[in-house]
N, C-alpha and C. Protein backbone atom coordinates (compact mmCIF):
# COMPACT_ATOMS: atom_id res chain seq x y z
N UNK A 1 3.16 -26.53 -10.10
CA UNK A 1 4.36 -25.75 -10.23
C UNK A 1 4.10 -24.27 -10.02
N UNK A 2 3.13 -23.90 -10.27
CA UNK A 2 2.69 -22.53 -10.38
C UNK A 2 2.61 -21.51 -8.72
N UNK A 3 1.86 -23.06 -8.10
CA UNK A 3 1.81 -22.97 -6.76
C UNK A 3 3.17 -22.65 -5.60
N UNK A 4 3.93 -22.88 -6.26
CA UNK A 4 5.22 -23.41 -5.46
C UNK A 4 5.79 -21.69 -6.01
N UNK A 5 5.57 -21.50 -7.18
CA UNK A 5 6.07 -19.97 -7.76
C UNK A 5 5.61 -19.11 -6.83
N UNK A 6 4.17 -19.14 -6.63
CA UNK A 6 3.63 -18.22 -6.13
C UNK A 6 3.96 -17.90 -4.33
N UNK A 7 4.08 -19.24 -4.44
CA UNK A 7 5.04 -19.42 -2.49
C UNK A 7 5.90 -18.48 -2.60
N UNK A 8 6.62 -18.67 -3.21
CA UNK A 8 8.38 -18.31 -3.80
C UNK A 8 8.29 -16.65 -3.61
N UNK A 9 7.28 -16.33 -4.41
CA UNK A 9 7.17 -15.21 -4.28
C UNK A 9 6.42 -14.21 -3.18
N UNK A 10 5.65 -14.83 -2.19
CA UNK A 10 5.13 -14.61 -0.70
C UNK A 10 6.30 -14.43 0.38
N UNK A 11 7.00 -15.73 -0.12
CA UNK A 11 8.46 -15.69 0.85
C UNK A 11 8.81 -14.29 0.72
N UNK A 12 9.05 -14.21 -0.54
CA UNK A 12 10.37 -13.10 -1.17
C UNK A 12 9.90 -12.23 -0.78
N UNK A 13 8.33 -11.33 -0.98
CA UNK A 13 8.15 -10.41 -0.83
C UNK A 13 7.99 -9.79 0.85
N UNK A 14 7.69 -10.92 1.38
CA UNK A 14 7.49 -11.07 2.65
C UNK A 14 8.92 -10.96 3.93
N UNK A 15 9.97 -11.25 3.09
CA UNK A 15 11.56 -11.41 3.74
C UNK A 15 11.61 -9.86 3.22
N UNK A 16 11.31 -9.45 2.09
CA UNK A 16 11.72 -7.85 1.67
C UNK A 16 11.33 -7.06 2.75
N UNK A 17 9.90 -7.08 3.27
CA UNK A 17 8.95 -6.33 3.80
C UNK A 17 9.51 -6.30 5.17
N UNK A 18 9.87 -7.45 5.89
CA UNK A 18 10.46 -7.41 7.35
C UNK A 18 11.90 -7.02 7.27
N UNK A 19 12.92 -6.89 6.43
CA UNK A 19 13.92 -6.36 6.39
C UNK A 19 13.75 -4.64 5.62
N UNK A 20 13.03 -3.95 5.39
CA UNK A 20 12.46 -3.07 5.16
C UNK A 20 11.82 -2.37 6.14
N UNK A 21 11.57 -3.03 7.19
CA UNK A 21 10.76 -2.85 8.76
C UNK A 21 11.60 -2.38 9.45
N UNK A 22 12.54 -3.94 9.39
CA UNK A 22 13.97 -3.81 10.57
C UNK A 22 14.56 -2.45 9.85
N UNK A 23 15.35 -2.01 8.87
CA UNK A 23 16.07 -0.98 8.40
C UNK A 23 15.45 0.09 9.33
N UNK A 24 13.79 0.71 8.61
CA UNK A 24 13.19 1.72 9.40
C UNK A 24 13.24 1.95 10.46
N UNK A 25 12.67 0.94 10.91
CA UNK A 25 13.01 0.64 12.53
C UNK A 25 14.15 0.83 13.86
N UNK A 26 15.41 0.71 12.84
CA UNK A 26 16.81 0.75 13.46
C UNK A 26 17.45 2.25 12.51
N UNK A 27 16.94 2.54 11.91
CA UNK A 27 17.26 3.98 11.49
C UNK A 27 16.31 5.13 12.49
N UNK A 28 15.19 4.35 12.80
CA UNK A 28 14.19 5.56 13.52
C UNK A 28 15.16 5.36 15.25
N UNK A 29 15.32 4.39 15.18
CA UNK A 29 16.34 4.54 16.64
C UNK A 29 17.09 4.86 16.96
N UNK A 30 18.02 5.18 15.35
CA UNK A 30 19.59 5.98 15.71
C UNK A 30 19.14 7.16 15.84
N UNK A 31 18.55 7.78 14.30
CA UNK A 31 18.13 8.93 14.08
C UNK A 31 17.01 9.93 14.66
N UNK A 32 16.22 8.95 14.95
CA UNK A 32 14.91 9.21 14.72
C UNK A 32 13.84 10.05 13.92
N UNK A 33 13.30 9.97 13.51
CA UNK A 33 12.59 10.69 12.12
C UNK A 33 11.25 11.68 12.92
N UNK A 34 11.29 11.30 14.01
CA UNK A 34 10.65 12.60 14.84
C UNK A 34 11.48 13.91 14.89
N UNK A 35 12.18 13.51 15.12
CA UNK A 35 13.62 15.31 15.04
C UNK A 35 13.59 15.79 14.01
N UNK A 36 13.70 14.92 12.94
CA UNK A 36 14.01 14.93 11.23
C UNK A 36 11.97 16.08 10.82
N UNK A 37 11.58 15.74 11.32
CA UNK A 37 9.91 16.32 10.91
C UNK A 37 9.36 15.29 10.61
N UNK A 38 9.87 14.19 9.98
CA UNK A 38 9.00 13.03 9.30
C UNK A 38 8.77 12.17 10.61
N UNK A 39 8.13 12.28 11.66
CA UNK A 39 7.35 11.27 12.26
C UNK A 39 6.64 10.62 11.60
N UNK A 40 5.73 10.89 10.31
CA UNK A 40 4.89 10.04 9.45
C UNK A 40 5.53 8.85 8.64
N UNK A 41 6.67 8.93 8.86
CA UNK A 41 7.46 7.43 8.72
C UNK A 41 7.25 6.29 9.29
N UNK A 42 7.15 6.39 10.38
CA UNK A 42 6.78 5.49 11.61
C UNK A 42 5.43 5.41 11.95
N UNK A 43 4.20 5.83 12.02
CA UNK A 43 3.00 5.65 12.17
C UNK A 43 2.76 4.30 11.51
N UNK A 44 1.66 4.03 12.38
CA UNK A 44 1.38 2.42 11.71
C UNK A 44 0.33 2.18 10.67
N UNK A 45 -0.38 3.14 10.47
CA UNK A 45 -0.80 3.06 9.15
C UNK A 45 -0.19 3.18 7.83
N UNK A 46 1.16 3.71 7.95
CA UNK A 46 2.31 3.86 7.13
C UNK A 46 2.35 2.27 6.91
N UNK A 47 3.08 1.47 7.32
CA UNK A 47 3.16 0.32 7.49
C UNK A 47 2.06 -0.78 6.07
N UNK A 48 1.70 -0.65 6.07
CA UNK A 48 0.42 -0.69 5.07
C UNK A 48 0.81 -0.50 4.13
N UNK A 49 1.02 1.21 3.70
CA UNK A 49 1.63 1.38 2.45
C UNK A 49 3.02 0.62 1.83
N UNK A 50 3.67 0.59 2.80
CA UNK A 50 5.52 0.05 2.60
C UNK A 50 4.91 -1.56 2.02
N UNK A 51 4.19 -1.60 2.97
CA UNK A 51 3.93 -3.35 2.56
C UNK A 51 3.00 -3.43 1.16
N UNK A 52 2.34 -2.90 1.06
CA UNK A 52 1.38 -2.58 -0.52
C UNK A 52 2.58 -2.74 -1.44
N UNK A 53 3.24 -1.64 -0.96
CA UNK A 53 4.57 -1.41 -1.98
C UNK A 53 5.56 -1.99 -2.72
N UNK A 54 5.95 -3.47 -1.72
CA UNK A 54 6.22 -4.12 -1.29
C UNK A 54 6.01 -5.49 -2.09
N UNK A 55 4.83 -5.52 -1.50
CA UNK A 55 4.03 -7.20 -2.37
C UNK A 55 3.87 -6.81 -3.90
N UNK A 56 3.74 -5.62 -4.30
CA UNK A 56 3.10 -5.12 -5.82
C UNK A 56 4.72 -5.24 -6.51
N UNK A 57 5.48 -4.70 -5.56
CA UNK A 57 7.05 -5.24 -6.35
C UNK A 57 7.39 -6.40 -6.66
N UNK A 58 7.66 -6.94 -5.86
CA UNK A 58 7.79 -8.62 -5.98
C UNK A 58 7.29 -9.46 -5.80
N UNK A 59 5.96 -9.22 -5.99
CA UNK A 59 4.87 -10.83 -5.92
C UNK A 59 4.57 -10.28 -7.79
N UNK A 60 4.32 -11.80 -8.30
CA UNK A 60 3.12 -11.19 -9.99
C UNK A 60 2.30 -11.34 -9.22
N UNK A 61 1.20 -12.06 -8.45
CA UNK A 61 -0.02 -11.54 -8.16
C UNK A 61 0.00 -10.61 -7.70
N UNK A 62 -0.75 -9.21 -7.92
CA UNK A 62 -0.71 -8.15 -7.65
C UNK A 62 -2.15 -8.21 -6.74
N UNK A 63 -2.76 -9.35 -6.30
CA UNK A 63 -3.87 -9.11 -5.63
C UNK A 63 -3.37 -8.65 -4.34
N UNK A 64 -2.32 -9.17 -3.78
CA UNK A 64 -2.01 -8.75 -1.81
C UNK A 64 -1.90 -7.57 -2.23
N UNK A 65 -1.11 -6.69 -3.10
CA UNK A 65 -0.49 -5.41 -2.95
C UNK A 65 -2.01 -4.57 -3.22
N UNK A 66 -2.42 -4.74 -3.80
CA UNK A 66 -3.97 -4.02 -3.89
C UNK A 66 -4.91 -4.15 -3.21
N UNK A 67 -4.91 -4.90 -2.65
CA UNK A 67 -5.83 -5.10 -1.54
C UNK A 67 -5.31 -4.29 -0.29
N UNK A 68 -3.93 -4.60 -0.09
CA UNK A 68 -3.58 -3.83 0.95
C UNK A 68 -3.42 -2.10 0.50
N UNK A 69 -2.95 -1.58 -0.60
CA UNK A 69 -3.18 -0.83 -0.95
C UNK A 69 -4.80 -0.04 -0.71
N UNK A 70 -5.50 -0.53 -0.75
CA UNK A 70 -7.21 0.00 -0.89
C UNK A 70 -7.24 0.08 0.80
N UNK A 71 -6.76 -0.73 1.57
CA UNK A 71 -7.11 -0.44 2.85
C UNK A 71 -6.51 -0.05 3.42
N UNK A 72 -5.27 0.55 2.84
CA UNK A 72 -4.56 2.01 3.26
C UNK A 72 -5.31 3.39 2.90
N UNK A 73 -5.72 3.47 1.62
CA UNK A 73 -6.44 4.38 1.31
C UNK A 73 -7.89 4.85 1.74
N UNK A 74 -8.44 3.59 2.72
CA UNK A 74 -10.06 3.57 3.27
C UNK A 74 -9.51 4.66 4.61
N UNK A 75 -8.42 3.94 4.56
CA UNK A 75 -7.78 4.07 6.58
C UNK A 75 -7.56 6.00 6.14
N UNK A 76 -7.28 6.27 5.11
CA UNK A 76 -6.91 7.61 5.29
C UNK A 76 -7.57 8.46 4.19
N UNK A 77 -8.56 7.96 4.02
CA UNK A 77 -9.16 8.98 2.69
C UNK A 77 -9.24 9.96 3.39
N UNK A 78 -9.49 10.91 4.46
CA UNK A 78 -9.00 11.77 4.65
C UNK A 78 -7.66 12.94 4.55
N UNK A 79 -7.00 12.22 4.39
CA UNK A 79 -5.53 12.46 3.76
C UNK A 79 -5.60 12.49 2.30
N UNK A 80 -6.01 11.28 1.82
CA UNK A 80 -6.06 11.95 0.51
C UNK A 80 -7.12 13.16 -0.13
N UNK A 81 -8.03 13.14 0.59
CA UNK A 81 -9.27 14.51 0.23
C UNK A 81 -8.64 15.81 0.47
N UNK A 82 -7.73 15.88 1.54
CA UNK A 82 -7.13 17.07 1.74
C UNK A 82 -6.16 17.58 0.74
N UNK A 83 -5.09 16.63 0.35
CA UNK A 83 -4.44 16.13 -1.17
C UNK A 83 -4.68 17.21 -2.62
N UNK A 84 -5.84 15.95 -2.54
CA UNK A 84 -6.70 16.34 -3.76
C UNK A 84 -7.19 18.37 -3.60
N UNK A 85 -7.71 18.34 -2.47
CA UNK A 85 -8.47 19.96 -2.10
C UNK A 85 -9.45 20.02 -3.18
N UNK A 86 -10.05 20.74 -3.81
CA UNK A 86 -10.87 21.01 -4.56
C UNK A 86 -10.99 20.00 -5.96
N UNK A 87 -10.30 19.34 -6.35
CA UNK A 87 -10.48 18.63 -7.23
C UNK A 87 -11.02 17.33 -6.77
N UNK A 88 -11.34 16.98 -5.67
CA UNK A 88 -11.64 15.93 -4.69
C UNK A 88 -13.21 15.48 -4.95
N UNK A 89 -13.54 16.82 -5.06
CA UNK A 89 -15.07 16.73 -5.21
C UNK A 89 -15.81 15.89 -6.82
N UNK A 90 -14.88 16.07 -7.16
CA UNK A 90 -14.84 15.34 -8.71
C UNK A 90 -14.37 14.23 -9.25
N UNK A 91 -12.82 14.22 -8.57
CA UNK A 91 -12.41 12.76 -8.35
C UNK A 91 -12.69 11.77 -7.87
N UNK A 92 -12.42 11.81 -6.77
CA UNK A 92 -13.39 10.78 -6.36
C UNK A 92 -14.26 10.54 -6.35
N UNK A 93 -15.84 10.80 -6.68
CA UNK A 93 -16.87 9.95 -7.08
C UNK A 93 -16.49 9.18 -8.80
N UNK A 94 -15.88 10.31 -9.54
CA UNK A 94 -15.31 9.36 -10.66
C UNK A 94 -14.75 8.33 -10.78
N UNK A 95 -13.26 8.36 -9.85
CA UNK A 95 -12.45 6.83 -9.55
C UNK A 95 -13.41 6.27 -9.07
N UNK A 96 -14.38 6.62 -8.06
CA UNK A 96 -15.39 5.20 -7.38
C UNK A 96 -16.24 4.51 -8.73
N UNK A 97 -16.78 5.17 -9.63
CA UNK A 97 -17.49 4.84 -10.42
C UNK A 97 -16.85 4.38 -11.35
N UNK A 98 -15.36 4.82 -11.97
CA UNK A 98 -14.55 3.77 -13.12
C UNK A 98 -14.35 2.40 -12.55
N UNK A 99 -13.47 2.73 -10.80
CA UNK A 99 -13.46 1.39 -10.51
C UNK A 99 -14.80 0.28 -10.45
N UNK A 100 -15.62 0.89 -10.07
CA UNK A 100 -16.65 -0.15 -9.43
C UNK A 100 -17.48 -0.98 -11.40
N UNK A 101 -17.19 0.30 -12.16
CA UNK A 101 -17.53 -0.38 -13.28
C UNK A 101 -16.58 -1.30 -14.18
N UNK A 102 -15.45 -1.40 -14.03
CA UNK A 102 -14.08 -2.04 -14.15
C UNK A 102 -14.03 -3.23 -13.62
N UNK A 103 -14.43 -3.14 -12.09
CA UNK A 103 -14.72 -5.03 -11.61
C UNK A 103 -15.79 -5.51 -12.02
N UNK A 104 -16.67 -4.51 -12.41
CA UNK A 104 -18.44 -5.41 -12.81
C UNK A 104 -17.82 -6.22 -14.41
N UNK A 105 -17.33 -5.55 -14.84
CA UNK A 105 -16.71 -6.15 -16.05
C UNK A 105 -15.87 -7.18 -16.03
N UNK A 106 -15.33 -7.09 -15.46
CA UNK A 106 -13.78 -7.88 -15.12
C UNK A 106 -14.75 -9.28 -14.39
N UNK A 107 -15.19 -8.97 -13.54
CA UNK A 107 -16.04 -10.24 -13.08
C UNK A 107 -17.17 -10.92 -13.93
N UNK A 108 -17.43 -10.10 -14.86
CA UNK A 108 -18.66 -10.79 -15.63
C UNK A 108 -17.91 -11.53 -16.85
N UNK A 109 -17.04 -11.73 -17.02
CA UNK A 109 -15.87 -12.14 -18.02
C UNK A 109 -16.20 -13.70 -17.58
């Protein structure tokens, strides 16, 4: 039964995500979000995030949305270092080191 939930919820999040596409998609064609300044709407690494966004809403397994999440953030840690600016240098080796000690735990369970 659990299995069939978890379908349920792949569908769902998955019908959200392509009608969430189509919207953007047919708004960037009336409007277009290049005129607007936000071209970064439409880039396809964007895409990633919406969908992270996406699965973490309406799936309970929160594993797709984090996963895809993390490989949005690999794809642009540059973006976020610039972000951050000077506090970067600190943060992030910290988040690397809470996280990485967080799954050693979590897995040794």
């Amino acid at each position: 039964m659990a299995a069939a939930t978890n379908n349920k919820d792949t569908y769902r999040a998955t019908a959200v995500f392509l009608v969430v596409m189509g919207v953007l998609y047919l708004v960037d064609k009336l409007i277009s979000f290049s005129s607007m300044g936000a071209s970064w709407v439409m880039q396809k690494d964007m895409m990633l995030l919406y969908a992270s966004a996406v699965f973490l809403w309406f799936k309970r397994d929160k594993s797709v949305g984090i996963i895809l999440a993390g490989i949005w953030l690999i794809q642009n840690i540059g973006l976020v270092i610039a972000l951050l600016g000077q506090m970067s240098a600190y943060l992030l080796p910290a988040a690397l080191l809470l996280v990485g000690i967080l799954l050693y735990f979590l897995s040794s369970r």
